[in-house]
PDB file of N, CA and C in Angstrom:
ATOM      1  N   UNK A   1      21.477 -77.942  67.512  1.00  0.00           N
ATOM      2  CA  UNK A   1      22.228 -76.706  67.421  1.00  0.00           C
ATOM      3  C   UNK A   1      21.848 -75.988  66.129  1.00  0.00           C
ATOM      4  N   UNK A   2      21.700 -74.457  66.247  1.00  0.00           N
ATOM      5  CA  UNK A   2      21.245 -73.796  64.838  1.00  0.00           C
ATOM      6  C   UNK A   2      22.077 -73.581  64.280  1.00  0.00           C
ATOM      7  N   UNK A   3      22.030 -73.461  62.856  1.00  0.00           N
ATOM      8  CA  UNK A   3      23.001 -72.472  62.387  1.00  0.00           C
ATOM      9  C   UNK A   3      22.930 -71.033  62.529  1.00  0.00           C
ATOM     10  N   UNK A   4      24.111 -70.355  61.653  1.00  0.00           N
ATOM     11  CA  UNK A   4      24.478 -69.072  61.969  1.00  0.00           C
ATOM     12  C   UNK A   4      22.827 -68.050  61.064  1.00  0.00           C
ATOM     13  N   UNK A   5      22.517 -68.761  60.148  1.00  0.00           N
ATOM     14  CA  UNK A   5      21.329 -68.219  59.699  1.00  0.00           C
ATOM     15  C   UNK A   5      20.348 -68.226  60.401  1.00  0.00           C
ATOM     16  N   UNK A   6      20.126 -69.047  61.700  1.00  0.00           N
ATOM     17  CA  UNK A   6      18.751 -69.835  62.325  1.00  0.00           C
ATOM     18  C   UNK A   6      19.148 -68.257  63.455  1.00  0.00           C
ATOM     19  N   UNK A   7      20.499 -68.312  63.955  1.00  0.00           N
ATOM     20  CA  UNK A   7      20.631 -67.191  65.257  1.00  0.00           C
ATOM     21  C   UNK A   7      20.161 -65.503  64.737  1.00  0.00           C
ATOM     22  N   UNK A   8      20.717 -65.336  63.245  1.00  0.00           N
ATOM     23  CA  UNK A   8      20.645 -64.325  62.544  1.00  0.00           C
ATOM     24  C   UNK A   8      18.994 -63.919  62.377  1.00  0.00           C
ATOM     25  N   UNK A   9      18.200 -64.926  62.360  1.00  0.00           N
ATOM     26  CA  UNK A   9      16.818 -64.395  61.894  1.00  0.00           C
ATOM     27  C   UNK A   9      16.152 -64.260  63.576  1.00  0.00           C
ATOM     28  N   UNK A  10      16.793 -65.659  64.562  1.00  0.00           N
ATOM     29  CA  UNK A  10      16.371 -64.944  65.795  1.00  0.00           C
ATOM     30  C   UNK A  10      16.265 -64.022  66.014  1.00  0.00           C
ATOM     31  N   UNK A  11      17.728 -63.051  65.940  1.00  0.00           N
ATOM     32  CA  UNK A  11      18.022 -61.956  66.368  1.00  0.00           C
ATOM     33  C   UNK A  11      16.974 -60.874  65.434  1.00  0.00           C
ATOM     34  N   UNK A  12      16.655 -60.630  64.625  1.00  0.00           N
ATOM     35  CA  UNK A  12      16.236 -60.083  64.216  1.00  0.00           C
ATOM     36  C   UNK A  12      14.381 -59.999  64.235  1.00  0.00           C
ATOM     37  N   UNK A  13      14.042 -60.978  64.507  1.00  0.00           N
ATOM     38  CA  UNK A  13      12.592 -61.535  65.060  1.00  0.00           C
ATOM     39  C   UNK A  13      12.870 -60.510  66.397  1.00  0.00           C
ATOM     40  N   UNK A  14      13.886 -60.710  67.390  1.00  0.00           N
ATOM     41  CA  UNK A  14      13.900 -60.413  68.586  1.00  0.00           C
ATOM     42  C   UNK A  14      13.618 -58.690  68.412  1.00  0.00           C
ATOM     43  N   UNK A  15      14.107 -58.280  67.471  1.00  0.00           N
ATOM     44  CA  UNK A  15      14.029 -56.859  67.517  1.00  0.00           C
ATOM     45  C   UNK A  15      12.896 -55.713  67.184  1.00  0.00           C
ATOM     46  N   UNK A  16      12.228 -56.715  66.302  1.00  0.00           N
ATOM     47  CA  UNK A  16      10.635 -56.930  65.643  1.00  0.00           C
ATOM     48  C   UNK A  16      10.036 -55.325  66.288  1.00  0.00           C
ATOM     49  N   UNK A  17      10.128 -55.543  67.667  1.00  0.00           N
ATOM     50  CA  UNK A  17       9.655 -53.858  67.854  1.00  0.00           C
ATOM     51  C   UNK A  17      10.316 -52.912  67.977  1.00  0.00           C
ATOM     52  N   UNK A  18      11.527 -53.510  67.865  1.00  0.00           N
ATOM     53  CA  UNK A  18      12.312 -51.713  67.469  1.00  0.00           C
ATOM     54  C   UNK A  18      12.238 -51.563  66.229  1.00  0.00           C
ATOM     55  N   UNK A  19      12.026 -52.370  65.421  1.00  0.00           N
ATOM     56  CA  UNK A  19      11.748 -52.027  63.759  1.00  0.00           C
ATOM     57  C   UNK A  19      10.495 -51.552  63.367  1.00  0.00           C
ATOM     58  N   UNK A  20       9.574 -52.220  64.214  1.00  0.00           N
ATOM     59  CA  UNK A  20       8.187 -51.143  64.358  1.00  0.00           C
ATOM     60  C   UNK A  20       8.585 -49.935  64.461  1.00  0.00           C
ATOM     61  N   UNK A  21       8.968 -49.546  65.964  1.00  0.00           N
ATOM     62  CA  UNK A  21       9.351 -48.072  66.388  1.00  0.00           C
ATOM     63  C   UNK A  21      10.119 -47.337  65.169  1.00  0.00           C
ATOM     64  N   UNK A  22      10.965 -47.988  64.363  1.00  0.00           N
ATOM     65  CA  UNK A  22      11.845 -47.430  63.561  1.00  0.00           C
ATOM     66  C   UNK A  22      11.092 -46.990  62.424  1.00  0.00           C
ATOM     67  N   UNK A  23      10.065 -47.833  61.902  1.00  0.00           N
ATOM     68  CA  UNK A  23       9.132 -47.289  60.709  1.00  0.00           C
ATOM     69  C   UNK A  23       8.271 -46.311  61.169  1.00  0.00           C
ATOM     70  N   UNK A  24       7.744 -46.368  62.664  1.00  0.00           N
ATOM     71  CA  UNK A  24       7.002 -44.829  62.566  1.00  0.00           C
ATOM     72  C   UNK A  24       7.696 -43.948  62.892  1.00  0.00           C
ATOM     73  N   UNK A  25       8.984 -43.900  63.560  1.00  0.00           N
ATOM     74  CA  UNK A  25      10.063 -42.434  64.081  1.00  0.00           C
ATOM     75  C   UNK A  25      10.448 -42.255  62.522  1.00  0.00           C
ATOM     76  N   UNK A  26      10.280 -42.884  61.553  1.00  0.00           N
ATOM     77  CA  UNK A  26      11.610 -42.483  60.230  1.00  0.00           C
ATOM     78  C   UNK A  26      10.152 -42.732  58.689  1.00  0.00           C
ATOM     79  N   UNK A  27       9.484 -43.593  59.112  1.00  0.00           N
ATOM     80  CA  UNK A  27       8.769 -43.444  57.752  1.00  0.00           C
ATOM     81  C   UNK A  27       7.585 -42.013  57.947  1.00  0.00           C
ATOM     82  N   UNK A  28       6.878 -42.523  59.528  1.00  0.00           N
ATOM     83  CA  UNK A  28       5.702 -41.767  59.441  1.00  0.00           C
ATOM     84  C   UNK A  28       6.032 -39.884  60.014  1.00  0.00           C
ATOM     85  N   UNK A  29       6.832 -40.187  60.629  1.00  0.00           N
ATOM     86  CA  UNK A  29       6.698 -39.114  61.780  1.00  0.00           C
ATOM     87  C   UNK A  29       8.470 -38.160  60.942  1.00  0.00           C
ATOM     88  N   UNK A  30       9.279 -38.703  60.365  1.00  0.00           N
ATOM     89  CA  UNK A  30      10.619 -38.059  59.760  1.00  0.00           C
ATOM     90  C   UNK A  30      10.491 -37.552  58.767  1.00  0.00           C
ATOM     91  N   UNK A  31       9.919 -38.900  57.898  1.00  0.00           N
ATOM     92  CA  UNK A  31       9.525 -38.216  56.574  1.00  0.00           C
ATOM     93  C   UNK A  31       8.218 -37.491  56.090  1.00  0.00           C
ATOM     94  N   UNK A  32       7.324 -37.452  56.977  1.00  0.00           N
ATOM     95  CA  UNK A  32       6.581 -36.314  57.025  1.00  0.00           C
ATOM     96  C   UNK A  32       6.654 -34.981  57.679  1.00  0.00           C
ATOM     97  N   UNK A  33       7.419 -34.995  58.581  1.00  0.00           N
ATOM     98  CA  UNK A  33       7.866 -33.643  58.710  1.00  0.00           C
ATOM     99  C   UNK A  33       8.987 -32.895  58.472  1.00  0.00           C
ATOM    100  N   UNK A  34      10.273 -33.750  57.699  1.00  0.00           N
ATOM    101  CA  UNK A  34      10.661 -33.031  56.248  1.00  0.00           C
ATOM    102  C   UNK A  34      10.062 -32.897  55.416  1.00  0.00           C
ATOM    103  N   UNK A  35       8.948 -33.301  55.003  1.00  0.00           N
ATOM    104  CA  UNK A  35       8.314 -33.039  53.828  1.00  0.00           C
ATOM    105  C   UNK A  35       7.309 -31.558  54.315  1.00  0.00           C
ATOM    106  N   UNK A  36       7.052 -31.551  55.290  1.00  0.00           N
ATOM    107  CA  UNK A  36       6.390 -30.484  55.683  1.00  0.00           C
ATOM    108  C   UNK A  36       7.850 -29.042  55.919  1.00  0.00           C
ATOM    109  N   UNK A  37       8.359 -29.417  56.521  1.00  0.00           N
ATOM    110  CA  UNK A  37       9.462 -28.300  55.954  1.00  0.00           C
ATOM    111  C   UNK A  37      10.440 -27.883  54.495  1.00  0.00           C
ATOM    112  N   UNK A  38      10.678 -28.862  54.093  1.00  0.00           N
ATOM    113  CA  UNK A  38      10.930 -28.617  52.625  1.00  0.00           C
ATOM    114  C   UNK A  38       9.563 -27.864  51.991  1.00  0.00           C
ATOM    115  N   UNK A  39       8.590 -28.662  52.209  1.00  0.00           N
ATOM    116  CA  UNK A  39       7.408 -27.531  51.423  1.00  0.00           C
ATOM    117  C   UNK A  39       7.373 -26.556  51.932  1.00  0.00           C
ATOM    118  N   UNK A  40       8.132 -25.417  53.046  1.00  0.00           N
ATOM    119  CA  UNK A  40       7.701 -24.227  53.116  1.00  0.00           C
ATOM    120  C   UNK A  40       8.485 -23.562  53.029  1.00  0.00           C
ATOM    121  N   UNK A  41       9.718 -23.945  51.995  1.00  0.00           N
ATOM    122  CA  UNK A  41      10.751 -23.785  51.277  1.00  0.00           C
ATOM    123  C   UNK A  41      11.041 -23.633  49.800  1.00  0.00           C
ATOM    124  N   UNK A  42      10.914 -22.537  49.295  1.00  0.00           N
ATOM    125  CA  UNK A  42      10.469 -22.471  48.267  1.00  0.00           C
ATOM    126  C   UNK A  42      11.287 -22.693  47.155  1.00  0.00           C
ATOM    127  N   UNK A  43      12.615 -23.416  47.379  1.00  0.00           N
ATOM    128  CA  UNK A  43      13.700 -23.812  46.841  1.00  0.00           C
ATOM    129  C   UNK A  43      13.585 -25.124  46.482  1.00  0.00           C
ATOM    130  N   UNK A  44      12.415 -25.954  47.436  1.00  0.00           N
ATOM    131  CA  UNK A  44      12.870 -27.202  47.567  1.00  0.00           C
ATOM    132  C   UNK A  44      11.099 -27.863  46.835  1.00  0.00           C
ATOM    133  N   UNK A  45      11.561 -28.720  45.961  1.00  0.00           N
ATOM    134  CA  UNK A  45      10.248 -29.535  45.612  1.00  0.00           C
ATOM    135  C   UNK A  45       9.999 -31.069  45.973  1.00  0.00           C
ATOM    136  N   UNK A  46       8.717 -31.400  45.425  1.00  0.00           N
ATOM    137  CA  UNK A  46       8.721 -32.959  45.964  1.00  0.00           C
ATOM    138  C   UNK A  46       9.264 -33.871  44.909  1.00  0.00           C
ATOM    139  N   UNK A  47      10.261 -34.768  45.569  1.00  0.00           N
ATOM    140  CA  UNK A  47      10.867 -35.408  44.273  1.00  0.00           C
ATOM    141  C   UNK A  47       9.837 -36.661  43.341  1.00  0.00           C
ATOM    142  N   UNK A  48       8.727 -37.507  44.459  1.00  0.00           N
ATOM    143  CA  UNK A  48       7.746 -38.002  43.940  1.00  0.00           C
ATOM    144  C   UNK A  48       6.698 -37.692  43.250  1.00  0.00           C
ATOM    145  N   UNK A  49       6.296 -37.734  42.043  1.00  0.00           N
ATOM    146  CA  UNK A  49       4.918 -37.291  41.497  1.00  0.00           C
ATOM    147  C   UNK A  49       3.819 -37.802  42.124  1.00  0.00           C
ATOM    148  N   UNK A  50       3.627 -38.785  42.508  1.00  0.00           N
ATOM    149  CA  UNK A  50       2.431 -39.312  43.554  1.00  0.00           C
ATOM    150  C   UNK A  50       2.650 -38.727  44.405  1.00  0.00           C
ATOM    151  N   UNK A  51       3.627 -38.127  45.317  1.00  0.00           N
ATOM    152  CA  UNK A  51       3.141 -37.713  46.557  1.00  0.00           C
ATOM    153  C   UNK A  51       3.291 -35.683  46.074  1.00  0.00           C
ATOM    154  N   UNK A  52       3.650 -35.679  44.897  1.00  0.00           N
ATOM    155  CA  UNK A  52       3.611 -33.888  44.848  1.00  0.00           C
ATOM    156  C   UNK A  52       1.885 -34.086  44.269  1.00  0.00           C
ATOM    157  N   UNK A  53       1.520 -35.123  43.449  1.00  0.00           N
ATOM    158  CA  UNK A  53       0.236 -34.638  43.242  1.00  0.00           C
ATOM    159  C   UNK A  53      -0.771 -34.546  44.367  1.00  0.00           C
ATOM    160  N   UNK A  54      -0.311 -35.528  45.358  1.00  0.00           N
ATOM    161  CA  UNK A  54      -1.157 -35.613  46.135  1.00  0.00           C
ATOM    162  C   UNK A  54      -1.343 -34.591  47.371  1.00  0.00           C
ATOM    163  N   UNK A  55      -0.346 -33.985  47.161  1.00  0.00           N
ATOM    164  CA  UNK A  55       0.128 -32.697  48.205  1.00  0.00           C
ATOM    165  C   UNK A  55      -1.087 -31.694  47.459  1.00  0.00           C
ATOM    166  N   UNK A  56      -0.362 -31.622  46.128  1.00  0.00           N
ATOM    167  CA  UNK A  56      -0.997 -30.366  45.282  1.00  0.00           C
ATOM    168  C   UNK A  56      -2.899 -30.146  45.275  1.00  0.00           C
ATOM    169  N   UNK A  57      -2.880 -31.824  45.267  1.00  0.00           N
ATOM    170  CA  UNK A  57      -4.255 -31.955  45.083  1.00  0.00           C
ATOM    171  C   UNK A  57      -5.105 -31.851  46.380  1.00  0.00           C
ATOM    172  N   UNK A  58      -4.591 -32.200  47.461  1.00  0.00           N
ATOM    173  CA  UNK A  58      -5.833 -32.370  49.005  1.00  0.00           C
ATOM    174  C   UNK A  58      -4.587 -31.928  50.296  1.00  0.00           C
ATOM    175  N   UNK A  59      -3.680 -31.525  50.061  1.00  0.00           N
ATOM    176  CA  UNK A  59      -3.265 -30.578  50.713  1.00  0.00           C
ATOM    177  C   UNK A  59      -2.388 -31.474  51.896  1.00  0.00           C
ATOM    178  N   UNK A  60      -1.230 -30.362  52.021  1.00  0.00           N
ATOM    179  CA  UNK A  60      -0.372 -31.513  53.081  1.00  0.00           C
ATOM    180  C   UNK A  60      -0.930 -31.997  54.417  1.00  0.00           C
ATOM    181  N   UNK A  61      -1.678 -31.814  55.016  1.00  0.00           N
ATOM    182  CA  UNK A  61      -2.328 -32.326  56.419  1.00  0.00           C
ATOM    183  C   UNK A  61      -2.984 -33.186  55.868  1.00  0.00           C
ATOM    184  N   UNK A  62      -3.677 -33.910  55.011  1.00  0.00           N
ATOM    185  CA  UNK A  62      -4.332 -35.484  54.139  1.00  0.00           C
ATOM    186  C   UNK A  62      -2.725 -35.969  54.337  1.00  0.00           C
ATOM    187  N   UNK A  63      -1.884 -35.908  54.338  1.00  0.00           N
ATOM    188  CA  UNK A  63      -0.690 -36.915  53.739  1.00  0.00           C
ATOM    189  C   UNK A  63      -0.575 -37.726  55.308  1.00  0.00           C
ATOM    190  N   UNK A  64      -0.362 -37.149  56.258  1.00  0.00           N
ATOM    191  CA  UNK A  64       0.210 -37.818  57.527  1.00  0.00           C
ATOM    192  C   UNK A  64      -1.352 -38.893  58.061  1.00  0.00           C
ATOM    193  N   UNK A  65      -2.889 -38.799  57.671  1.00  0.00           N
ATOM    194  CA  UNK A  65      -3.781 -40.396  57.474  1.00  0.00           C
ATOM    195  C   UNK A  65      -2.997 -41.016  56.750  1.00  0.00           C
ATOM    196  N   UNK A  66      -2.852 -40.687  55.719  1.00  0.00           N
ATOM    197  CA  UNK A  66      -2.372 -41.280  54.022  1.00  0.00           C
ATOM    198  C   UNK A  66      -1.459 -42.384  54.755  1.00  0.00           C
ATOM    199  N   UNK A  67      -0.357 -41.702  55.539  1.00  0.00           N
ATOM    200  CA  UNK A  67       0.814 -42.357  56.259  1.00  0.00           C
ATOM    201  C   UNK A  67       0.682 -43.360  57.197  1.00  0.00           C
ATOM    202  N   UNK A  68      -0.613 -42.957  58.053  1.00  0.00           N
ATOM    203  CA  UNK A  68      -0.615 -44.183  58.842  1.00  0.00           C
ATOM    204  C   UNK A  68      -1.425 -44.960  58.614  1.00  0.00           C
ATOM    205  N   UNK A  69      -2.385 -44.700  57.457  1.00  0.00           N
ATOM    206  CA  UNK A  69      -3.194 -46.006  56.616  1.00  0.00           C
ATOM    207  C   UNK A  69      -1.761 -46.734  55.850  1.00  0.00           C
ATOM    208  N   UNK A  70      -1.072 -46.290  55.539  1.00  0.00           N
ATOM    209  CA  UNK A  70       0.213 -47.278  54.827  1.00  0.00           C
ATOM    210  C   UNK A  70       0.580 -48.282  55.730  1.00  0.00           C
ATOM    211  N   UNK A  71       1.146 -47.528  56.903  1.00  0.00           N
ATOM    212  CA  UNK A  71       1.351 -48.278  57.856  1.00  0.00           C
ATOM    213  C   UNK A  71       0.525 -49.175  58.504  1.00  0.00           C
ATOM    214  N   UNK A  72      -0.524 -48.902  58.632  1.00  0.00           N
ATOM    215  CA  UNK A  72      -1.829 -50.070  59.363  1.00  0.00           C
ATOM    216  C   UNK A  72      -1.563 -50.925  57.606  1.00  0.00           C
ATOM    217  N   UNK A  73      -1.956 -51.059  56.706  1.00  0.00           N
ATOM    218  CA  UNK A  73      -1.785 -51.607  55.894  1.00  0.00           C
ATOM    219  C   UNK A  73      -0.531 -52.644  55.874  1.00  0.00           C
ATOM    220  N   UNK A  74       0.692 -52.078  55.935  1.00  0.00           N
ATOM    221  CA  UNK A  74       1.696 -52.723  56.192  1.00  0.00           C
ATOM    222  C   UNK A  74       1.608 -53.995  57.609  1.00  0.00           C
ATOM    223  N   UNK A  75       1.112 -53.276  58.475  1.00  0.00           N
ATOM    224  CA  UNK A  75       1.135 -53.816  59.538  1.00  0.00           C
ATOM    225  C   UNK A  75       0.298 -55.297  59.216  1.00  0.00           C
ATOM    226  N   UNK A  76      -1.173 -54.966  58.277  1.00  0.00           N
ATOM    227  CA  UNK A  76      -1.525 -56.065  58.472  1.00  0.00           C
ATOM    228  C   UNK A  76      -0.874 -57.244  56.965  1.00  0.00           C
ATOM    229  N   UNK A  77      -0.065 -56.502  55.979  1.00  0.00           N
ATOM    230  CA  UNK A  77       0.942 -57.718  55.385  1.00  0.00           C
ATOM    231  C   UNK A  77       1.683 -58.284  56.330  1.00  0.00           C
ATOM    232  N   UNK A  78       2.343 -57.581  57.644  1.00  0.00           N
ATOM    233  CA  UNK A  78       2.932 -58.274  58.309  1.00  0.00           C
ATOM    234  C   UNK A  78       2.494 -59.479  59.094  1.00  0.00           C
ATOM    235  N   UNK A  79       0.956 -59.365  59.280  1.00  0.00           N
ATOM    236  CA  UNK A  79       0.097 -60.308  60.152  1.00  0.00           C
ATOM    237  C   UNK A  79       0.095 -61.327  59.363  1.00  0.00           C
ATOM    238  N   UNK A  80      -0.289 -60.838  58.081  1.00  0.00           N
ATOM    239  CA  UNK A  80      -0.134 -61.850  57.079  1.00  0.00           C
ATOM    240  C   UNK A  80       0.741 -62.736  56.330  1.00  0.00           C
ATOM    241  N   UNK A  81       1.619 -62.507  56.290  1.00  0.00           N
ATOM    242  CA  UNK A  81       3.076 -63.415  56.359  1.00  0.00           C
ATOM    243  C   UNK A  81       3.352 -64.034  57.079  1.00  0.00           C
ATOM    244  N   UNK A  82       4.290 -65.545  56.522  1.00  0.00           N
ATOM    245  CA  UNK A  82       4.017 -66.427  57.492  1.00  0.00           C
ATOM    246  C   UNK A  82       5.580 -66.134  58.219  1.00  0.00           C
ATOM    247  N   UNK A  83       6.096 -66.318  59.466  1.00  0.00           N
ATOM    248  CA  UNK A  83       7.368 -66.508  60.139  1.00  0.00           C
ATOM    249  C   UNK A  83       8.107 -66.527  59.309  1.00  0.00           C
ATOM    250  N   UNK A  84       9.567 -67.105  59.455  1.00  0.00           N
ATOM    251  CA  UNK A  84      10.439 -65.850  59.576  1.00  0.00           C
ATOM    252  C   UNK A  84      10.227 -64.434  58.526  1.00  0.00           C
ATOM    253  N   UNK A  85       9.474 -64.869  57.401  1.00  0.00           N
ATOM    254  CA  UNK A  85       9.679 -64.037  56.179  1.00  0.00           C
ATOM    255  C   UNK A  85       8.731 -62.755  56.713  1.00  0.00           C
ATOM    256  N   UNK A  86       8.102 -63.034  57.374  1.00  0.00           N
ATOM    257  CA  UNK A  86       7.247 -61.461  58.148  1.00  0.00           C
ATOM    258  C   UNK A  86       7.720 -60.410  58.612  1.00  0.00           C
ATOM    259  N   UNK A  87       9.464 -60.756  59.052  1.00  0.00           N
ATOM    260  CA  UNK A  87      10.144 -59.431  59.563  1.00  0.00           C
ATOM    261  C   UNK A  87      10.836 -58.821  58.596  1.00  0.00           C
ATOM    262  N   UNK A  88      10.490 -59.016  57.364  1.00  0.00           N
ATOM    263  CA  UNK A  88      11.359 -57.905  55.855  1.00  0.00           C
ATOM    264  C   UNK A  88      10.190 -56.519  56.167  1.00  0.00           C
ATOM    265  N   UNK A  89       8.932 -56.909  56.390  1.00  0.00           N
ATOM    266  CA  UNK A  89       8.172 -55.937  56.047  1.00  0.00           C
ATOM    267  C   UNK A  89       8.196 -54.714  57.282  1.00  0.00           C
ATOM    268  N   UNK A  90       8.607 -54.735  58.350  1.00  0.00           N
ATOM    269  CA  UNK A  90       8.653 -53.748  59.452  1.00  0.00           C
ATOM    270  C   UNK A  90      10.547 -53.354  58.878  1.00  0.00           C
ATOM    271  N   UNK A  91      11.247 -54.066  58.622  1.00  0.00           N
ATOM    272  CA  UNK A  91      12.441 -53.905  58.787  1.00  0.00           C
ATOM    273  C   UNK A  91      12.601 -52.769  57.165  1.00  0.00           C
ATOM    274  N   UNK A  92      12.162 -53.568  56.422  1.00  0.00           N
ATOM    275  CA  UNK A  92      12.060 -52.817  54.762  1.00  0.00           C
ATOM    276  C   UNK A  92      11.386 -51.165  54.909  1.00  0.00           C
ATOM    277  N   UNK A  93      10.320 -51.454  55.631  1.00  0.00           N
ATOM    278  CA  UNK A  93       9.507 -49.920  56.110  1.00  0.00           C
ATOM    279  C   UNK A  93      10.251 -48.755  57.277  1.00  0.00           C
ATOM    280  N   UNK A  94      11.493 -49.410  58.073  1.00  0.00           N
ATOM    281  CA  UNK A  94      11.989 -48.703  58.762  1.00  0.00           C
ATOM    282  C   UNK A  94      13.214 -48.640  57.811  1.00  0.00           C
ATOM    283  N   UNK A  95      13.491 -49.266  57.094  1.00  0.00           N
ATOM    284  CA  UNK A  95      14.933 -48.662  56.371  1.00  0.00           C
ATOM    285  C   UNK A  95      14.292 -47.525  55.661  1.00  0.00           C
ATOM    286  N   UNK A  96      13.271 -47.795  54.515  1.00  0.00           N
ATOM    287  CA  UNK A  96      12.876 -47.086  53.986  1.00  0.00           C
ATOM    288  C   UNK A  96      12.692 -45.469  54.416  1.00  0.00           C
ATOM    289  N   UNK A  97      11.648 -45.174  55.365  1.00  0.00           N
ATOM    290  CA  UNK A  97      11.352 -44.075  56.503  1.00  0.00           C
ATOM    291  C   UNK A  97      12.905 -43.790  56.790  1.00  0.00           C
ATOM    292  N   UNK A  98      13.961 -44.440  57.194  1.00  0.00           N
ATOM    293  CA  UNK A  98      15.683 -44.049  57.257  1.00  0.00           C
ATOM    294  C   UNK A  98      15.679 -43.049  56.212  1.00  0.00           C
ATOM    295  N   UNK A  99      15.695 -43.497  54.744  1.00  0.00           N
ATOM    296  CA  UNK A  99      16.526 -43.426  53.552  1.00  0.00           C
ATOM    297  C   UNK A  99      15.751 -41.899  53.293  1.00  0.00           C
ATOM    298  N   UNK A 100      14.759 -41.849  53.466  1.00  0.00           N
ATOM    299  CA  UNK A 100      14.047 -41.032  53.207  1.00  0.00           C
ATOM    300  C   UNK A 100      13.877 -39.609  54.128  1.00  0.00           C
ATOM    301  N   UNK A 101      14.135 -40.120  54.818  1.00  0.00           N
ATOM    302  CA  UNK A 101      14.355 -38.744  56.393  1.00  0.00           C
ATOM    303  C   UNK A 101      15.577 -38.131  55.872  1.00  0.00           C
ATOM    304  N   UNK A 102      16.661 -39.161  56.027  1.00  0.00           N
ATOM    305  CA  UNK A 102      17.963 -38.853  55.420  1.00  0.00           C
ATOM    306  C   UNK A 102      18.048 -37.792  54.332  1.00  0.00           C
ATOM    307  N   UNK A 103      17.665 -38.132  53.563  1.00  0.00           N
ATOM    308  CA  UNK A 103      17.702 -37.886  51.780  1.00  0.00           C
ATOM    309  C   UNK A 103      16.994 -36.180  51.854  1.00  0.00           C
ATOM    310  N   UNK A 104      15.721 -36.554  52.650  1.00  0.00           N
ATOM    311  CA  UNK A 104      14.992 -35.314  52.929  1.00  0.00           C
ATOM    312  C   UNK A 104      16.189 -34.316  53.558  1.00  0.00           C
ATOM    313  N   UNK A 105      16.180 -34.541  54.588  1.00  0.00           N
ATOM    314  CA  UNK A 105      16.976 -33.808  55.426  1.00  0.00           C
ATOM    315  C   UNK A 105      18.580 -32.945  54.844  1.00  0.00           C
ATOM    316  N   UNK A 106      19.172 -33.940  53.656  1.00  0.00           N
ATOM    317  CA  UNK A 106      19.785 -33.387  53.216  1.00  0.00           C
ATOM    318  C   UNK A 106      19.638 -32.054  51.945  1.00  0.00           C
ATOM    319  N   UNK A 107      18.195 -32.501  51.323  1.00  0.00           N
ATOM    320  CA  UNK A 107      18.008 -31.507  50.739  1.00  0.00           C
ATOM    321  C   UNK A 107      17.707 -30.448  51.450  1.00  0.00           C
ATOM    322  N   UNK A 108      17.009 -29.865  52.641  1.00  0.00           N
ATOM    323  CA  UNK A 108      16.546 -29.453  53.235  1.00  0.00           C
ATOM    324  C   UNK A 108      17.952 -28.011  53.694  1.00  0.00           C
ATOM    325  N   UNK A 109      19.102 -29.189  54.118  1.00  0.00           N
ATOM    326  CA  UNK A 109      20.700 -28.652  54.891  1.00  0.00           C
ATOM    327  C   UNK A 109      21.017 -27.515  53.460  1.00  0.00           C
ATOM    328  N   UNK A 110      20.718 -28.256  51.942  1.00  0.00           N
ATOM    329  CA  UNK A 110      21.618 -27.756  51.108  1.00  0.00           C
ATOM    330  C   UNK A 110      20.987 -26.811  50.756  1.00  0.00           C
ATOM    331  N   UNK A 111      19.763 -26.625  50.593  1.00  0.00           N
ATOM    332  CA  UNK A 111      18.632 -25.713  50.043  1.00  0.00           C
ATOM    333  C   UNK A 111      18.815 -24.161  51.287  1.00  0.00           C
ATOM    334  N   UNK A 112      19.387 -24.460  52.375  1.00  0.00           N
ATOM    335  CA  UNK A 112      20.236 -23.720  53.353  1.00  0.00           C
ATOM    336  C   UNK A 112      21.152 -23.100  53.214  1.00  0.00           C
ATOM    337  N   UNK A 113      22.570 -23.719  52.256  1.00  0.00           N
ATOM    338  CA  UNK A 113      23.419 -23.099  52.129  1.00  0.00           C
ATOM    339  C   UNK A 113      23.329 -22.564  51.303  1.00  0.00           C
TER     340      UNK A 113
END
């Protein structure tokens, strides 16, 4: 019989591809296209210096490769990790892509009013 930790990481192994799905709907695909609307907002700036230089410097259509080389990258730390500890990295990358859509989105609402 498992314990309550052994069912907890099941469950969460089990979900493995909705946490995929969740890092590209919220890291790749949310937070790049708030970032593409905040930039055509002239109220609103980029709060990262790596990603405003990198805007400034090669222009926002380079950022969304940029994004899914992170992600193929990520993907293959995930290959690379051994069980259970392999599902922080899809789960960490879809909170993240969350926090960040979010965060975006609210500047976006206020820069509105």
């Amino acid at each position: 019989m498992g314990t309550d930790a052994d069912t907890s990481i099941e469950l969460l192994e089990s979900l493995t591809p909705l946490w995929w799905q969740g890092a590209i709907v919220f890291f790749l695909l949310g937070d790049s296209l708030t970032t593409f609307v905040g930039y055509q907002m002239h109220t609103v700036v980029e709060a990262s210096p790596v990603a405003a230089w990198f805007i400034s410097s090669h222009g926002m259509l380079l950022l969304v490769p940029v994004k899914v080389a992170v992600v193929c990258g990520f993907y293959g730390l995930y290959r690379a990790t051994p069980r259970p500890h392999n599902i922080g990295v899809p789960l960490g990358l879809c909170a993240l892509g969350f926090v960040v859509t979010v965060w975006n989105s609210a500047v976006i609402v206020a820069a509105l009013l």
